[in-house]
Protein backbone atom coordinates (compact mmCIF):
# COMPACT_ATOMS: atom_id res chain seq x y z
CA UNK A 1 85.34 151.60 85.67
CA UNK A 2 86.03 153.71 88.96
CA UNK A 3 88.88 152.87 91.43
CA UNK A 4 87.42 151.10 93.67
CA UNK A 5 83.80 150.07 91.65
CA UNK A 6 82.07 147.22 91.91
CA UNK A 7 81.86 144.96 88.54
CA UNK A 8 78.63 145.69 86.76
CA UNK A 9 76.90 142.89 87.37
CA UNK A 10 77.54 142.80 90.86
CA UNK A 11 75.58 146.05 91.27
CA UNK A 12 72.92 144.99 89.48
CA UNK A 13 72.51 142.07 91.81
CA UNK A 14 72.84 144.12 94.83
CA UNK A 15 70.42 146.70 93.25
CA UNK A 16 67.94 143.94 93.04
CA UNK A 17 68.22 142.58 96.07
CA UNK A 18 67.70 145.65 97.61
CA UNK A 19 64.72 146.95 95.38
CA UNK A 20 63.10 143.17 96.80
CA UNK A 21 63.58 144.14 100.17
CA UNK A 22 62.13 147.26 100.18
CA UNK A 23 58.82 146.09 100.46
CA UNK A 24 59.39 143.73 103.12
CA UNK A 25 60.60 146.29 105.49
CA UNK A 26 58.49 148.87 104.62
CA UNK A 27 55.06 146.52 104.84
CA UNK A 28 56.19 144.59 107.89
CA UNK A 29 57.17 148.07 109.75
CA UNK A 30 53.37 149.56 108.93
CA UNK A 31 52.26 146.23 109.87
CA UNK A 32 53.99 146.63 113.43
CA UNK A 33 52.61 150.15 113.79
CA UNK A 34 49.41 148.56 113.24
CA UNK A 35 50.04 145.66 116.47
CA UNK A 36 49.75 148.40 118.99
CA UNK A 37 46.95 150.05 121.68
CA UNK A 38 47.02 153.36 119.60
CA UNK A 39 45.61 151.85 116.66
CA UNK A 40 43.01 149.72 118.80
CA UNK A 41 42.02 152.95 120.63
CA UNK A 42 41.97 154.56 116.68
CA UNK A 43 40.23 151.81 115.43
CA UNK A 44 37.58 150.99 118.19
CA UNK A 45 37.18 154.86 118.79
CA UNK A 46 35.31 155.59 115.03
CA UNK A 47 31.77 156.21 114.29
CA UNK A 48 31.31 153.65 111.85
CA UNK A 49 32.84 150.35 114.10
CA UNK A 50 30.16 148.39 115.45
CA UNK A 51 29.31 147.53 118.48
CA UNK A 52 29.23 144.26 120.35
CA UNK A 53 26.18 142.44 119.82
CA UNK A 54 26.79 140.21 122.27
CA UNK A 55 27.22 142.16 125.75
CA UNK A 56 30.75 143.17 125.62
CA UNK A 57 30.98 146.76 126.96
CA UNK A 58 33.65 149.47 124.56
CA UNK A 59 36.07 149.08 127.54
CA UNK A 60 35.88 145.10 128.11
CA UNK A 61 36.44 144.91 124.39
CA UNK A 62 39.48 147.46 124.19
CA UNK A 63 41.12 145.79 127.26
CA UNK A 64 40.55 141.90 125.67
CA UNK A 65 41.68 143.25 122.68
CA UNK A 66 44.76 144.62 123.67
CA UNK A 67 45.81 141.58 125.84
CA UNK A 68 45.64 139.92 122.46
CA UNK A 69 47.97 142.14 121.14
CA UNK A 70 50.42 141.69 124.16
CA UNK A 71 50.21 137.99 123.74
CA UNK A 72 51.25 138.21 120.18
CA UNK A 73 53.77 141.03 120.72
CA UNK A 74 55.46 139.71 123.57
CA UNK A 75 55.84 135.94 122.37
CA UNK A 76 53.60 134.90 125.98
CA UNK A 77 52.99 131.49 126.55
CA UNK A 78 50.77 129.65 124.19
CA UNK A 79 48.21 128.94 126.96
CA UNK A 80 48.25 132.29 127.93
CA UNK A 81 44.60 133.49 126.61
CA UNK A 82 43.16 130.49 128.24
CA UNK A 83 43.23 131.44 131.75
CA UNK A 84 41.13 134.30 130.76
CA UNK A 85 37.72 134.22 132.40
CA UNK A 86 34.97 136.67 132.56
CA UNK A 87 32.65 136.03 135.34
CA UNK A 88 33.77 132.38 135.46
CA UNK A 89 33.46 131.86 131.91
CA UNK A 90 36.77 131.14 129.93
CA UNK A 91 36.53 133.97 127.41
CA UNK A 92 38.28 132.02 124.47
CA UNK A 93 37.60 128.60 123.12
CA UNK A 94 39.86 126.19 122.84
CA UNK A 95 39.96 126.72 119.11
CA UNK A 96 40.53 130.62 119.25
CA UNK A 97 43.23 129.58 121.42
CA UNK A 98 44.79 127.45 118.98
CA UNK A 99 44.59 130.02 116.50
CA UNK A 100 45.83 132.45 118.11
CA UNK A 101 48.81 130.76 119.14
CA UNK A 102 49.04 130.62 115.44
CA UNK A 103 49.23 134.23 114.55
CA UNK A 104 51.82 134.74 117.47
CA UNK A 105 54.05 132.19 115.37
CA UNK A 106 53.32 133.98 112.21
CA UNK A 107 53.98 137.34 113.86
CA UNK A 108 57.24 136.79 115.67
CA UNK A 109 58.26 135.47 112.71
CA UNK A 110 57.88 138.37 110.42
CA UNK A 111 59.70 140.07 113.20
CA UNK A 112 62.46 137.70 112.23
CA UNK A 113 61.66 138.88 108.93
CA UNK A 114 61.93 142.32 109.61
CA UNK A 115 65.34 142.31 111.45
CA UNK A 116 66.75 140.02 108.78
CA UNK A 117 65.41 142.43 105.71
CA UNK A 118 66.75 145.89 108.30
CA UNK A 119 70.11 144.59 108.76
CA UNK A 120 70.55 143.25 104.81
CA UNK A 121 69.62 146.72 103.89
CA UNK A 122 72.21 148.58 106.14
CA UNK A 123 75.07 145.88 105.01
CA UNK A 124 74.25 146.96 101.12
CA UNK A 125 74.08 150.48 102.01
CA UNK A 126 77.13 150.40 103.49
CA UNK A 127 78.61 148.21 100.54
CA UNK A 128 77.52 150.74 98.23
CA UNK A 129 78.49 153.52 100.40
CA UNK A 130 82.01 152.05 100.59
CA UNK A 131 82.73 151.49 97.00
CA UNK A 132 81.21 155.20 95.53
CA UNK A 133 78.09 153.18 94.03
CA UNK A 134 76.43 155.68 95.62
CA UNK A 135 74.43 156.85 92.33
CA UNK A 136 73.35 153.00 91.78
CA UNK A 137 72.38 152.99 95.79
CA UNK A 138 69.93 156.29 94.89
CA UNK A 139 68.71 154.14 92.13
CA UNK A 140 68.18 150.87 94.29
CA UNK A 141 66.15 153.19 96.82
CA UNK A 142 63.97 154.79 93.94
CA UNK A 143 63.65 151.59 92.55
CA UNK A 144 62.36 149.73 95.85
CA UNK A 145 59.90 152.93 96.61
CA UNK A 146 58.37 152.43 93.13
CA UNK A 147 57.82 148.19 93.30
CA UNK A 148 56.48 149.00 96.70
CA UNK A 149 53.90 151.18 95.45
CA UNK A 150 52.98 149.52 92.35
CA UNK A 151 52.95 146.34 94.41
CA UNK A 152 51.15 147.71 97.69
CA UNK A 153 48.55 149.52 95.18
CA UNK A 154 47.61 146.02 93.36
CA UNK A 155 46.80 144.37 96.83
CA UNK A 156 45.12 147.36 98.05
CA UNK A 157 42.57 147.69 94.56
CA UNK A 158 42.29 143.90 95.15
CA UNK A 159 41.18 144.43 98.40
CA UNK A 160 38.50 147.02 97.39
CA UNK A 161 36.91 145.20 94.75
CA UNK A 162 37.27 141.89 95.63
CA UNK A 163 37.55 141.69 99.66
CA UNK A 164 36.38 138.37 100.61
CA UNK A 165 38.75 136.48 98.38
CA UNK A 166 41.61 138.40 99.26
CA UNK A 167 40.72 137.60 103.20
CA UNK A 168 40.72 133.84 102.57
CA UNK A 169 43.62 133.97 100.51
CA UNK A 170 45.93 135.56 103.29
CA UNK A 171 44.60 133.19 105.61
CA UNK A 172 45.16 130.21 103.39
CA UNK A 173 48.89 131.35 102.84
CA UNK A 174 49.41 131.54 106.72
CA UNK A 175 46.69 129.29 108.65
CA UNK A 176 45.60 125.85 108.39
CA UNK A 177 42.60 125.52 106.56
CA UNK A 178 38.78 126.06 108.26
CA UNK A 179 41.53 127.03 111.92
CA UNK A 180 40.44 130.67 111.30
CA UNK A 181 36.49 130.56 110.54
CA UNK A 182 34.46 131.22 114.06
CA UNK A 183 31.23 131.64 114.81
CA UNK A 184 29.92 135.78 115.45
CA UNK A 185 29.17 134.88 118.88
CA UNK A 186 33.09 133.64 119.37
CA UNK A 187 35.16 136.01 121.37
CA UNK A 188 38.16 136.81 118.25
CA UNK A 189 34.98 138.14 116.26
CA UNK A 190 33.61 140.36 118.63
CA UNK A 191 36.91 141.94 119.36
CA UNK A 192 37.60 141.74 115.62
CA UNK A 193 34.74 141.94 112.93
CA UNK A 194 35.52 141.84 109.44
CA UNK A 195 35.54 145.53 109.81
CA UNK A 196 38.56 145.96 111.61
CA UNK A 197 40.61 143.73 108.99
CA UNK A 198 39.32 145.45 106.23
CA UNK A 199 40.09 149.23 107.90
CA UNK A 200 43.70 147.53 108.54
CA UNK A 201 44.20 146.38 105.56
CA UNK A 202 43.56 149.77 103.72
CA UNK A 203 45.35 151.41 106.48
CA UNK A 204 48.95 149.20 106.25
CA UNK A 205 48.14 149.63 102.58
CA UNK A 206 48.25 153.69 103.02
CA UNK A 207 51.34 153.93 105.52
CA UNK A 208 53.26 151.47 103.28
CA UNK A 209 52.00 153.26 99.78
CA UNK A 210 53.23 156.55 101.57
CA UNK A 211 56.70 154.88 102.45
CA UNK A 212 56.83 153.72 99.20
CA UNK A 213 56.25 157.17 97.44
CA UNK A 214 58.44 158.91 99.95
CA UNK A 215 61.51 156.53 99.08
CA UNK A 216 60.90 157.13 95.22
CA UNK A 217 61.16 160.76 95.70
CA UNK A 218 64.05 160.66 97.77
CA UNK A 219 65.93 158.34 95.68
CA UNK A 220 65.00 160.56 92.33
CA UNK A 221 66.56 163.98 93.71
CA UNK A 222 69.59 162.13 95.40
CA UNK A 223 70.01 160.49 91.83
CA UNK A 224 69.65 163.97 90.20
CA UNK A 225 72.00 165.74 92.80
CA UNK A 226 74.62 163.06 92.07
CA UNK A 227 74.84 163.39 88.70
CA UNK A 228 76.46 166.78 88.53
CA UNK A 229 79.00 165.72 90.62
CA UNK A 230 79.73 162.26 88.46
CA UNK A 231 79.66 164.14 85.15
């Protein structure tokens, strides 16, 4: 064993625990990009997105539709959508209020998430950094960049072929039961048709595939520029 080394099995543990946490950052950071007014404006702005059948106009939509993504983002009061009227009609139901002061709690919490997975990550860098694992740390990297893949590819194929059940079971794993079914004349549908969740899905899918990929190769040529210098 090196000076300084960790014992064997602790670096296995730690090189677990990393490859596990890979994922998590890398899917909740795509999933972030994807909570902004660039990808609204990317989304709303293609060919193939419908249009409102019920008499919203493309800017009414974008603007409603970005106020819900404020309201999530920026943890607003849970009665915040309600005092939204259009022409002196609340635009949300009490329901699509409800729910959406569900996905708020769902979101700030992956931002919880997120921060917890970031700063675990440094700390075992650093560990591994400090003790001259730093071969095992390439490893740890490659191996989180391939699970990511292999993992983000399964959900992605699953979406493809078998969309519907995939949508109800992410809603079932976050959401009450029947709180996210609406009517297509309800306000969340008509900013947010099944179309939009299914282009997001493949989307988060693609950034966090690419992230993925990216880390793999990056961890496989630091492992193979190590090696000289260990042997």
């Amino acid at each position: 064993m090196k000076r300084d080394s960790m014992p064997s099995r602790l670096t296995k543990t730690l090189k677990l625990l990393i490859t596990l946490l890979t994922p998590v950052l890398i899917v909740l950071s795509a999933a972030r990009l994807l909570a902004t007014d660039p990808y609204l404006a990317f989304e709303y702005g293609k060919a193939s997105f419908p249009p409102d059948s019920f008499g919203f106009t493309d800017r009414q939509r974008f603007i409603l539709a970005s106020m819900n993504v404020h309201y999530v983002r920026a943890h607003l009061p849970d009665d915040e959508l309600s005092k939204h009227n259009l022409n002196g009609v609340p635009v949300y139901t009490s329901r699509e209020v409800s729910h959406m002061a569900d996905v708020q709690a769902v979101f700030q919490s992956t931002l919880r998430v997120w921060w917890a997975a970031f700063t675990l990550l440094l700390l075992l860098g650093f560990i591994f950094w400090r003790k001259r694992e730093r071969e095992a740390f390439a490893s740890a990297i490659q191996s989180g960049g391939l699970f990511t893949s292999g993992m983000i590819l399964s959900i992605a194929l699953l979406a493809l072929f078998a969309w519907q059940f995939w949508f109800n079971t992410f809603h079932l794993l976050f959401f009450e039961p029947g709180s996210w079914l609406f009517s297509y004349s309800d306000t969340l549908i008509r900013l947010f048709p099944v179309e939009f969740w299914f282009d997001a899905t493949l989307t988060l899918s693609l950034f966090s595939l690419a992230g993925g990929l990216l880390l793999t190769f990056l961890g496989g040529r630091w492992r193979k520029a190590l090696k000289p210098l260990q042997g």
